[in-house]
N, C-alpha and C. Protein backbone atom coordinates (compact mmCIF):
# COMPACT_ATOMS: atom_id res chain seq x y z
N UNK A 1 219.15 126.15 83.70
CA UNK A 1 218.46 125.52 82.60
C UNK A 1 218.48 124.00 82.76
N UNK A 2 219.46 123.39 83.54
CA UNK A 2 219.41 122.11 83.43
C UNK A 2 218.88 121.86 84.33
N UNK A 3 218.46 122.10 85.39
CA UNK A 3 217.32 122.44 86.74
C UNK A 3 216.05 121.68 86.35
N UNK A 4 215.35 122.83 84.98
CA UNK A 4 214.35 122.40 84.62
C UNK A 4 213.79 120.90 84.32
N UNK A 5 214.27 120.35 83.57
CA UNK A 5 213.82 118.61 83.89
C UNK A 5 213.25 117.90 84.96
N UNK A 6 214.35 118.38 85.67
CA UNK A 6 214.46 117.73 87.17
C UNK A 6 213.24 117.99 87.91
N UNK A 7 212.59 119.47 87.35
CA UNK A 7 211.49 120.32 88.33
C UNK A 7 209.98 120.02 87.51
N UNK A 8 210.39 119.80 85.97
CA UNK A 8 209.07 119.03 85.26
C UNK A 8 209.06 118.22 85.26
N UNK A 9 209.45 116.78 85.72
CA UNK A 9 209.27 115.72 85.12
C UNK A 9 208.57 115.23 86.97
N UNK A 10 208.84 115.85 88.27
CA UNK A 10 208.16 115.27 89.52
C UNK A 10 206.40 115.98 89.19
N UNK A 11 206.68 117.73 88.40
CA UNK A 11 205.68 117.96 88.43
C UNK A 11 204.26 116.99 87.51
N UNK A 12 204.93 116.98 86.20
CA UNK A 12 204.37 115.96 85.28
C UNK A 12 203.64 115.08 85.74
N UNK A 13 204.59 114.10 86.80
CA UNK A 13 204.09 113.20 87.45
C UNK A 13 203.11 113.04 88.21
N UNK A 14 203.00 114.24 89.28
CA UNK A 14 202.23 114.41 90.29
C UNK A 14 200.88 114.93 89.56
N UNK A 15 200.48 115.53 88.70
CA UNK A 15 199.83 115.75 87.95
C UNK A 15 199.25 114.11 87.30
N UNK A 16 199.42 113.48 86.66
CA UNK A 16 199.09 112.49 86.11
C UNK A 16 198.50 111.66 87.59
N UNK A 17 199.07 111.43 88.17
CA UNK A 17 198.78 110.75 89.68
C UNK A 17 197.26 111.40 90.00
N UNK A 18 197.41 112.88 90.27
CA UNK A 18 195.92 113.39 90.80
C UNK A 18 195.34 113.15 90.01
N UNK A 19 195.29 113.22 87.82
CA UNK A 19 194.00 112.49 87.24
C UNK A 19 193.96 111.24 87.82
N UNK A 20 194.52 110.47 87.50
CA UNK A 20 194.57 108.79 87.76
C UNK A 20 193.70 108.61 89.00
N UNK A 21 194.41 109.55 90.31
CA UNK A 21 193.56 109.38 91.30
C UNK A 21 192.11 109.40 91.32
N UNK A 22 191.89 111.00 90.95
CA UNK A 22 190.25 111.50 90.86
C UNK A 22 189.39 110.24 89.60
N UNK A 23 190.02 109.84 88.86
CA UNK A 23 189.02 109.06 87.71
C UNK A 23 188.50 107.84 88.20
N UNK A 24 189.79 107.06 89.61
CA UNK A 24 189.59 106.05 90.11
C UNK A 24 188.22 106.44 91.30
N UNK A 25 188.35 107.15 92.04
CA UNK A 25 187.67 107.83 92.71
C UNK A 25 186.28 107.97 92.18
N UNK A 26 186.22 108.58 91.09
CA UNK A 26 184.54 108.58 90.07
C UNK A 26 184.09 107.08 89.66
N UNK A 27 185.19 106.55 89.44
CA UNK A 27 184.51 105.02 88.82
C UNK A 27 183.98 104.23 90.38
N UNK A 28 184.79 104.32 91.43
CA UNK A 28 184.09 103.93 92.66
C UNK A 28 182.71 104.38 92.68
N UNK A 29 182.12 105.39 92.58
CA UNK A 29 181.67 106.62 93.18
C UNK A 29 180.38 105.93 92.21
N UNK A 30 180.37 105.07 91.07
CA UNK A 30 179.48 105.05 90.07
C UNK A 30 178.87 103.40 90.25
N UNK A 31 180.11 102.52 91.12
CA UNK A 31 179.54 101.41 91.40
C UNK A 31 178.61 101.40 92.61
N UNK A 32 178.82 102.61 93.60
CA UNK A 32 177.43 102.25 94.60
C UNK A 32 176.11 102.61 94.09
N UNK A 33 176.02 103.29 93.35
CA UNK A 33 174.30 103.51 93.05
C UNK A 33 173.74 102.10 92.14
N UNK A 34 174.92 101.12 91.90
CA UNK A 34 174.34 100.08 91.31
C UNK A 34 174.16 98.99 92.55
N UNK A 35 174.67 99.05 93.48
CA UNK A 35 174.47 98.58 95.02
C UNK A 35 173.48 98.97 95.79
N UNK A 36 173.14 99.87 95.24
CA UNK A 36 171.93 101.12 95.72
C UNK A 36 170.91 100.31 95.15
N UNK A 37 170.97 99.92 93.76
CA UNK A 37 169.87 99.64 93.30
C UNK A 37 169.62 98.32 93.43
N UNK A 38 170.77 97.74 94.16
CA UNK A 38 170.45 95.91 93.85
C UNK A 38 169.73 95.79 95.60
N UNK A 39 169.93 96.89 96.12
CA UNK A 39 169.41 96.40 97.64
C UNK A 39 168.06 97.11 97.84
N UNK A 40 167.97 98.09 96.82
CA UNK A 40 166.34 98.19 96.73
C UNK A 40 165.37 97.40 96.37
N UNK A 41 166.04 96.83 94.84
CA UNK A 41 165.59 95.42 94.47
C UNK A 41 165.39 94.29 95.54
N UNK A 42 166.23 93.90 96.17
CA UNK A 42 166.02 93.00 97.10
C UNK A 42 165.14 93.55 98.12
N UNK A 43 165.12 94.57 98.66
CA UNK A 43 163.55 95.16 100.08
C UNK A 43 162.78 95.02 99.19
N UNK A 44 162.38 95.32 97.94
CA UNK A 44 161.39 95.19 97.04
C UNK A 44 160.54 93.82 97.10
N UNK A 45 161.67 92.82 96.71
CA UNK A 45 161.28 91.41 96.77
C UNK A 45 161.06 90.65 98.38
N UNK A 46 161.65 91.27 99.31
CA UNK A 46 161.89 90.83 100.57
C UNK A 46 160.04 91.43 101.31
N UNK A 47 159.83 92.40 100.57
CA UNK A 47 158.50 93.15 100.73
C UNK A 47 157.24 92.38 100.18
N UNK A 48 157.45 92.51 99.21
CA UNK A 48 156.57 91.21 98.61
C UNK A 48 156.33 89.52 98.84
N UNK A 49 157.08 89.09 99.01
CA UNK A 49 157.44 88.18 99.88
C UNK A 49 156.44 87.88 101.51
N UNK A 50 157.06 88.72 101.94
CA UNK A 50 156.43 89.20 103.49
C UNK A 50 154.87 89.08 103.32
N UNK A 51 154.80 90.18 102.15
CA UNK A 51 153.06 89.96 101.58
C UNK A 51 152.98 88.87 101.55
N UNK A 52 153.32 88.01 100.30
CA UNK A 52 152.42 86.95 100.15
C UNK A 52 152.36 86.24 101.08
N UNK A 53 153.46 86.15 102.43
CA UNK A 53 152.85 85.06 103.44
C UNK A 53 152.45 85.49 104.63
N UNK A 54 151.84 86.91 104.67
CA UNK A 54 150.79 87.45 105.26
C UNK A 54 149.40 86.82 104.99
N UNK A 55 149.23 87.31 103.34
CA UNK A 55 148.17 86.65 103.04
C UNK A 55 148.11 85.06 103.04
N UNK A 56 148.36 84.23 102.50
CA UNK A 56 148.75 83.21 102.77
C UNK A 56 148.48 82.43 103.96
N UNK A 57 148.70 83.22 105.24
CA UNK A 57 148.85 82.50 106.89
C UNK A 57 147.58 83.51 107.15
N UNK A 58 146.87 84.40 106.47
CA UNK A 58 145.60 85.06 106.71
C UNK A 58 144.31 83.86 106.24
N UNK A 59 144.93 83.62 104.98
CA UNK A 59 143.73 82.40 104.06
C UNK A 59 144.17 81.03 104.74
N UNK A 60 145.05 80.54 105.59
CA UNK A 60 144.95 79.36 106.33
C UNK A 60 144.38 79.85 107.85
N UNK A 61 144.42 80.71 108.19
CA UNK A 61 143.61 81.04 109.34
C UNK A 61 142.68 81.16 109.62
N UNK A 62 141.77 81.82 108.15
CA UNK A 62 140.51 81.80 107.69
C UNK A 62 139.72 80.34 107.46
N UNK A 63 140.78 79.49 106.65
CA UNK A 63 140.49 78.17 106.60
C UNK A 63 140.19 77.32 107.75
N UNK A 64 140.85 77.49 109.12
CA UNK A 64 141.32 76.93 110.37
C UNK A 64 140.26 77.17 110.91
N UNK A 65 139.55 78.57 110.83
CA UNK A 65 138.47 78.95 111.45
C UNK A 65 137.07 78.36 111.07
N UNK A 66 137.36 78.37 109.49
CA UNK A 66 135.76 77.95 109.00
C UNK A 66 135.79 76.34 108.87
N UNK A 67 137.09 75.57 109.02
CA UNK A 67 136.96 73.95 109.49
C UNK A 67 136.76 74.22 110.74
N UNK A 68 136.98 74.84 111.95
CA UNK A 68 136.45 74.69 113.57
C UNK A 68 134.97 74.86 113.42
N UNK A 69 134.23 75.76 112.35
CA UNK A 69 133.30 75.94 112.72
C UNK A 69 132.45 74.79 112.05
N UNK A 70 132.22 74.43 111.27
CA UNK A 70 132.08 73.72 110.56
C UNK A 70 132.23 71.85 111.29
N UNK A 71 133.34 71.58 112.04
CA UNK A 71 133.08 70.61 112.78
C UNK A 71 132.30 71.11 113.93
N UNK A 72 132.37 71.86 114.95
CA UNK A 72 131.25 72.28 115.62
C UNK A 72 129.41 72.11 115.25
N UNK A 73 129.43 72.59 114.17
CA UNK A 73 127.88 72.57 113.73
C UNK A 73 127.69 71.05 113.13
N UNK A 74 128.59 70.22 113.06
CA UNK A 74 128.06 69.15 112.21
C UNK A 74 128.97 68.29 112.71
N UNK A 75 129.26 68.42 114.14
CA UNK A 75 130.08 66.71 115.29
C UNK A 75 128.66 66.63 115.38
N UNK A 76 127.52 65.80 115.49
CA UNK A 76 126.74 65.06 115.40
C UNK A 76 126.96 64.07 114.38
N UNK A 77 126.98 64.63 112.98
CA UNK A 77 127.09 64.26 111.82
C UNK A 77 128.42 63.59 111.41
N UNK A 78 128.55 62.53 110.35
CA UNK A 78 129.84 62.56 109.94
C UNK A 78 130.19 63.62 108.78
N UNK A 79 131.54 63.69 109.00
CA UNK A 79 131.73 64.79 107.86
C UNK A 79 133.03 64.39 107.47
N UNK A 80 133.18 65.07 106.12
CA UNK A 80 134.00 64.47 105.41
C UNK A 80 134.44 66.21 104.62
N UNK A 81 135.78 66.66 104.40
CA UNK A 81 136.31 67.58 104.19
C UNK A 81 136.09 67.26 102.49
N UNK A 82 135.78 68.40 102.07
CA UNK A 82 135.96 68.66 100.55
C UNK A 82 137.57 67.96 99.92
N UNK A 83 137.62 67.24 98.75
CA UNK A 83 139.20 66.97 98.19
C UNK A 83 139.23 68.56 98.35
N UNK A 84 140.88 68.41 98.49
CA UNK A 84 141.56 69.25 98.53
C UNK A 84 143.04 68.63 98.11
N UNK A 85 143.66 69.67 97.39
CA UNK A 85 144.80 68.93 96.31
C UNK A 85 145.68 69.20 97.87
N UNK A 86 146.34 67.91 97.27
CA UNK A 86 147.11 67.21 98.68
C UNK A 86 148.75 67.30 98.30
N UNK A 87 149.62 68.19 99.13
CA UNK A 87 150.79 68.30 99.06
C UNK A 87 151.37 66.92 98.64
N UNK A 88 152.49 66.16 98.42
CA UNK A 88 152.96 64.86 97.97
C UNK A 88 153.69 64.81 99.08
N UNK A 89 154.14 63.48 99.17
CA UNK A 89 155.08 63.61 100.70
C UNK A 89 156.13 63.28 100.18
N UNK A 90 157.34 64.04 100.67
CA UNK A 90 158.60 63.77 99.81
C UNK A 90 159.60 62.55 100.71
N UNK A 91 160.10 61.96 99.01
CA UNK A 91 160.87 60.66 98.97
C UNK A 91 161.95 60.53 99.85
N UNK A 92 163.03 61.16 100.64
CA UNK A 92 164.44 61.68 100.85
C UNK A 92 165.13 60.13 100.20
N UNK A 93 164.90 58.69 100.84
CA UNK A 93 165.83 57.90 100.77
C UNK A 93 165.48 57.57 99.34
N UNK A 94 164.57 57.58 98.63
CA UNK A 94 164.45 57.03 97.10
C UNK A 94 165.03 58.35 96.31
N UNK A 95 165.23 59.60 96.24
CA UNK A 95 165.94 60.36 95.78
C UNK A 95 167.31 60.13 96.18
N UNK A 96 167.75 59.82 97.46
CA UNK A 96 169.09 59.47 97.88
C UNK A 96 169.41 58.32 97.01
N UNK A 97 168.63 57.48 96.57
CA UNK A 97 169.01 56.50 96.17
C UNK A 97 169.05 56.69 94.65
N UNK A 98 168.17 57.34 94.21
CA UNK A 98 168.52 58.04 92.45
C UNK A 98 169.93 58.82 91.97
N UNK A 99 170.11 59.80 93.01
CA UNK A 99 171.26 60.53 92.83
C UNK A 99 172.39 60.51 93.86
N UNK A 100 172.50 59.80 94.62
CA UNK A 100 173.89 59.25 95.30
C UNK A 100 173.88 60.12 96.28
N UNK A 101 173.38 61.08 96.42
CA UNK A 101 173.41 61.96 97.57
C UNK A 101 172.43 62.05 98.04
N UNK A 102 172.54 62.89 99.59
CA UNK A 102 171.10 63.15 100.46
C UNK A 102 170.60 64.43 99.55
N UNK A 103 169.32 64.48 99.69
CA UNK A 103 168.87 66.10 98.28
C UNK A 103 167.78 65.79 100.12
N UNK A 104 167.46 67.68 100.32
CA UNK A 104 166.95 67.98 100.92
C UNK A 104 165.37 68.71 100.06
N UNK A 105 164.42 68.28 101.07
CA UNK A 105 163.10 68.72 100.60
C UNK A 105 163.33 70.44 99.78
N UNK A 106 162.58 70.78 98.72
CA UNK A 106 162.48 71.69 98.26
C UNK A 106 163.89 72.24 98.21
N UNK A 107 164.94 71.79 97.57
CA UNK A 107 166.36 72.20 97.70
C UNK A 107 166.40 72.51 95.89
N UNK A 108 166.47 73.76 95.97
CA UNK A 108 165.93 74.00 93.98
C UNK A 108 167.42 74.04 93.87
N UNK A 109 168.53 73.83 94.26
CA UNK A 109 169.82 73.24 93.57
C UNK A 109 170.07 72.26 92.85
N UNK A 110 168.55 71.10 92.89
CA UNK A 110 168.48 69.97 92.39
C UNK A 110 168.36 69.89 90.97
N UNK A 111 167.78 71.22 90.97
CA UNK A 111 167.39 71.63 89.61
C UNK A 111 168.63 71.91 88.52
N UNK A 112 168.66 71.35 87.53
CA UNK A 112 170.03 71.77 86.74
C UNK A 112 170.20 72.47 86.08
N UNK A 113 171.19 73.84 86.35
CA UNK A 113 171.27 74.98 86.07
C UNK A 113 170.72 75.87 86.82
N UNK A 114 170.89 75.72 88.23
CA UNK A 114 170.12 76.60 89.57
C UNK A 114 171.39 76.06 90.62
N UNK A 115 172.45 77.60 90.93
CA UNK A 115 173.01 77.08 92.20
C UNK A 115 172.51 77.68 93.18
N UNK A 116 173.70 78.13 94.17
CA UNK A 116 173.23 78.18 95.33
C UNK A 116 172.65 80.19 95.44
N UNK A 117 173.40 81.11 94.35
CA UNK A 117 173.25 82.30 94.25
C UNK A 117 171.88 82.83 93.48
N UNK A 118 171.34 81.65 92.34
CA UNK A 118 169.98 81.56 91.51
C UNK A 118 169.12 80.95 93.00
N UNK A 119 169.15 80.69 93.69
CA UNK A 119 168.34 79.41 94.36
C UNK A 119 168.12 80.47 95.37
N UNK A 120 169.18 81.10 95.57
CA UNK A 120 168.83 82.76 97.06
C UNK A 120 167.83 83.74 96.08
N UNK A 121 168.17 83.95 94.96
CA UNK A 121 167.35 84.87 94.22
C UNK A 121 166.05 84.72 93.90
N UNK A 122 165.87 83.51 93.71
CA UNK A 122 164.07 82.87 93.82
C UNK A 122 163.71 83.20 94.72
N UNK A 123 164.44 82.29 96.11
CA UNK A 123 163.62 82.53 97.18
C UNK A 123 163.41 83.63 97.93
N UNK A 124 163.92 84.62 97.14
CA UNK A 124 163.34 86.40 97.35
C UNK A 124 162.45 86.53 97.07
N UNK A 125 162.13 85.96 96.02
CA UNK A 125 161.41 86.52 95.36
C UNK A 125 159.89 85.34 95.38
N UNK A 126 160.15 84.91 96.45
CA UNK A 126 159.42 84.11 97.02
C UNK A 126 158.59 82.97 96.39
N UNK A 127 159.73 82.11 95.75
CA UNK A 127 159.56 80.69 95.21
C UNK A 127 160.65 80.10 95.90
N UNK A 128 159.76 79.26 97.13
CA UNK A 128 160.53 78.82 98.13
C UNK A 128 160.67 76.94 97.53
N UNK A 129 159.51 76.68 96.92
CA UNK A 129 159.01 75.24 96.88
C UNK A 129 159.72 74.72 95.48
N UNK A 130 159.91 73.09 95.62
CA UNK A 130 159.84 72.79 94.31
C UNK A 130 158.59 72.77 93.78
N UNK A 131 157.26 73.13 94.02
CA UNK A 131 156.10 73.11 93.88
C UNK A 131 155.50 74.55 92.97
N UNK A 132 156.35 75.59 94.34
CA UNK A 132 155.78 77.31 93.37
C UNK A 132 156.83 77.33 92.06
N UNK A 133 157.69 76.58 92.00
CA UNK A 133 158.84 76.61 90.90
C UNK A 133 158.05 76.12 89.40
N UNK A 134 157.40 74.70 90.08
CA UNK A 134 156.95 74.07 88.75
C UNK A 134 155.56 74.79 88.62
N UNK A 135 154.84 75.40 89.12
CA UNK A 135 154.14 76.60 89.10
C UNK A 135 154.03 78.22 88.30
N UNK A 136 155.78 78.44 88.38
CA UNK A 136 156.30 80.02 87.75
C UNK A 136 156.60 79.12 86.36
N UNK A 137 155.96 80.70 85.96
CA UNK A 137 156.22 80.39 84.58
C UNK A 137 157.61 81.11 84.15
N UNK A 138 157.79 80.23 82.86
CA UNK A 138 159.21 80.53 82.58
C UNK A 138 159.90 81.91 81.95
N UNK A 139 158.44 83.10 82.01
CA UNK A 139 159.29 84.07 81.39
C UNK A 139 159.74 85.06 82.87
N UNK A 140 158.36 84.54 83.66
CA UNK A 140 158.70 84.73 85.47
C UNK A 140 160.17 84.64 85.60
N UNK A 141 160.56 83.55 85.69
CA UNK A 141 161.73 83.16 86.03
C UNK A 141 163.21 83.98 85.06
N UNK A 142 162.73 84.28 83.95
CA UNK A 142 163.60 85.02 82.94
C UNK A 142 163.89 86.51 83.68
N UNK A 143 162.13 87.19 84.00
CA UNK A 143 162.62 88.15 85.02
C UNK A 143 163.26 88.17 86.10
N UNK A 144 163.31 87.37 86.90
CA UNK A 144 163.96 87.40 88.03
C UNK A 144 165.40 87.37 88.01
N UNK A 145 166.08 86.55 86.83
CA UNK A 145 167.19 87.08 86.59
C UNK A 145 167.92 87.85 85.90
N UNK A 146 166.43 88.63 85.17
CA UNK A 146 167.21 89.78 84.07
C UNK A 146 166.83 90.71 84.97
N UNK A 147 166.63 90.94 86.27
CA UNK A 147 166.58 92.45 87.32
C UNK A 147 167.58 92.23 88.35
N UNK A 148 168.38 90.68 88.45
CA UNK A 148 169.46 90.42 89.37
C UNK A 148 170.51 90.66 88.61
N UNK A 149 170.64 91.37 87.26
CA UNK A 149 171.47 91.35 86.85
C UNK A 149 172.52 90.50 85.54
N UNK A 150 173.48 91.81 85.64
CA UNK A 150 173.43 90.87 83.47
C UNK A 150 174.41 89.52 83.85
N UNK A 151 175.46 89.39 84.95
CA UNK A 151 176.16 87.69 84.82
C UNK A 151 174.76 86.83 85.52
N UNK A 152 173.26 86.80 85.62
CA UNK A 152 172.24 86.00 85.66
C UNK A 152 172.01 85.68 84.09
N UNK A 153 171.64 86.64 83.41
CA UNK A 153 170.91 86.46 82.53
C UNK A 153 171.71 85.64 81.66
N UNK A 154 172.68 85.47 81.68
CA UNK A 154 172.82 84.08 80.62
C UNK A 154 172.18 82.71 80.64
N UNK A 155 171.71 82.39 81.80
CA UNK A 155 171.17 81.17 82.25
C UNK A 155 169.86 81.32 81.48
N UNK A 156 169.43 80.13 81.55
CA UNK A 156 168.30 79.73 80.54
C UNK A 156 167.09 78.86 81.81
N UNK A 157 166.30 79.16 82.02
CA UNK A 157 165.35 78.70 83.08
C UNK A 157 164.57 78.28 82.05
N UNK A 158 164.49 77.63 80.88
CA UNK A 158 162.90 77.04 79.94
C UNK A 158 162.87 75.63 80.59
N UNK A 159 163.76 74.71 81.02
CA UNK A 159 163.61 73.20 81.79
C UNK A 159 163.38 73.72 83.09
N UNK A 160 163.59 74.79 83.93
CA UNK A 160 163.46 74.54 85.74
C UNK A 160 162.05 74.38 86.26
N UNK A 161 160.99 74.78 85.64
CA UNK A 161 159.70 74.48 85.82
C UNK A 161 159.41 73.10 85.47
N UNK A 162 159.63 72.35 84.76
CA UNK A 162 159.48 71.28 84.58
C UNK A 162 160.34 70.15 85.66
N UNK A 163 161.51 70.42 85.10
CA UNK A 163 162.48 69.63 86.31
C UNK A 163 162.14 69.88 88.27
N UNK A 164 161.16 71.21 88.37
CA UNK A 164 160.47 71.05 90.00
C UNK A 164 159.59 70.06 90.32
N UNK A 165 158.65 70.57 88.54
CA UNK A 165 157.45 69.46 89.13
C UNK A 165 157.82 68.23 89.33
N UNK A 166 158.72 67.50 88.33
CA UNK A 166 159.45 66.36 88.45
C UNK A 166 159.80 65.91 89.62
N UNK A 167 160.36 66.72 90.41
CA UNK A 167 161.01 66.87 91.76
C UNK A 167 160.21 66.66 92.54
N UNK A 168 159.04 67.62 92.94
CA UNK A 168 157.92 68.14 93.54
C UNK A 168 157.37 66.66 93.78
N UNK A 169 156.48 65.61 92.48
CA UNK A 169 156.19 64.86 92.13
C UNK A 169 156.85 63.12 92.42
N UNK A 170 158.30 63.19 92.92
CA UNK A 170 158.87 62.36 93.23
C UNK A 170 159.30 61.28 92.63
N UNK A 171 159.18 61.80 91.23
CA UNK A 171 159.61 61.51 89.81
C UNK A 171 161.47 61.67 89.40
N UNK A 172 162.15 60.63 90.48
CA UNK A 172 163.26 61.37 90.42
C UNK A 172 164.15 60.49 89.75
N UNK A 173 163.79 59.14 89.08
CA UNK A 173 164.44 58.84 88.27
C UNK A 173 164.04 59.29 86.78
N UNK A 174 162.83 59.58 86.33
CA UNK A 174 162.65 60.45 85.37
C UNK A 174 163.34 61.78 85.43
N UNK A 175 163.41 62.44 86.46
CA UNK A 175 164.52 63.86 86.76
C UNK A 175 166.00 63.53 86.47
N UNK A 176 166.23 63.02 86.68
CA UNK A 176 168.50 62.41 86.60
C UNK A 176 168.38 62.06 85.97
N UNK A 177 167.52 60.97 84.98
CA UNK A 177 167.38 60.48 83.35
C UNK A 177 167.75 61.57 82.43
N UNK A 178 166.77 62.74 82.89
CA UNK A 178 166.67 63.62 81.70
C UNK A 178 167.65 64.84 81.87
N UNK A 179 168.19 65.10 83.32
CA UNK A 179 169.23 65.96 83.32
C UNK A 179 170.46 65.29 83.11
N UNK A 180 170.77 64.35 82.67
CA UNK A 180 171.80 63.32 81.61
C UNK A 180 171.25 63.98 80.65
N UNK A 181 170.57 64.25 80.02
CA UNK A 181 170.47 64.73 79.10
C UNK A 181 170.46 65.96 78.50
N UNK A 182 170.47 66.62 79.54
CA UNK A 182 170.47 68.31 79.40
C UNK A 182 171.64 68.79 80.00
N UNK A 183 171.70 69.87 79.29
CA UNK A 183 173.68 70.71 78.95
C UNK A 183 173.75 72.26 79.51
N UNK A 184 173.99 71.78 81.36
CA UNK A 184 173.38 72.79 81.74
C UNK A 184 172.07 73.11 82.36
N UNK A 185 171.02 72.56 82.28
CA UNK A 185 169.68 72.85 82.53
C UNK A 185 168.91 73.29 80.81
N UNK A 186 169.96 73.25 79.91
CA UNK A 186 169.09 73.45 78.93
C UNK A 186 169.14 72.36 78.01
N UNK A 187 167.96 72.03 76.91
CA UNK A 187 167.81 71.32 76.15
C UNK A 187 168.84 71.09 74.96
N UNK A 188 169.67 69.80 74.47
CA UNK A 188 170.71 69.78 73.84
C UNK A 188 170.18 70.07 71.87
């Protein structure tokens, strides 16, 4: 009779151990299909992506072709290319000189409240530019981090469209003026 203790209390144990084990085991078992789903998400965006600069390097090729042809039929003539909205040429040493550091072309970290993990997630999703940034609209940008997930979605993207074009634009003491002023990337 006094045996018994001795013979329930390893069994008890070992018992509690195999739940403990198997529950740990299921909760693993429940975080890959959310890994599952964040890397579908990403071929998704990595897919799209691909598209748009298929098309993209299709409509500058098209372009390339119909300016060759086009100087061909009319080198006699002078010619003069339609305006066409003209990329800006970016500042490096007058931004170096606004914000104390070197800031690299189209570096959307510049942006406040965009690091380096928001700044990979755009450019999946193929807003590479400070240009397509001040471009997306801001509920765009709301999606992109309410499908990357819920520690994204606290961030507030209503200033990052604005603060690109700023950027984009070479407006960069108006940009560090006003992110002095903003708490976070958002409005105080």
């Amino acid at each position: 009779m006094n045996n018994l203790p001795c013979i329930l209390i390893p069994a008890i144990v070992g018992l509690l151990c195999g739940i403990l084990g198997y529950l740990l085991g299921r909760l693993g078992k429940g975080n890959s299909g959310d890994d599952i789903t964040s890397l579908k998400d990403d071929l998704d965006n990595c897919n799209r992506m691909n598209s748009q600069l298929r098309s993209d390097l299709d409509r500058l090729r098209s372009q390339g072709n119909d300016n060759g042809n086009q100087k061909s039929n009319f080198s006699s003539q002078s010619f003069t290319s339609p305006t066409l909205e003209t990329d800006l040429v970016f500042d490096a040493s007058f931004a170096k000189s606004v914000f104390g550091k070197k800031i690299n072309e189209n570096d959307l970290k510049i942006i406040e409240g965009i690091g380096p993990k928001i700044e990979q997630l755009f450019k999946t999703s193929g807003i590479l530019t400070w240009k397509s940034l001040s471009e997306t609209s801001i509920d765009r940008c709301k999606e992109i981090l309410v499908k990357a997930g819920e520690r994204f979605q606290i961030h507030d993207p209503g200033t990052w469209p604005r603060q690109a074009k700023l950027a984009y634009e070479n407006k960069w003491r108006q940009l560090k003026d006003w992110q002095d002023e903003l708490d976070g990337g958002r409005e105080k």
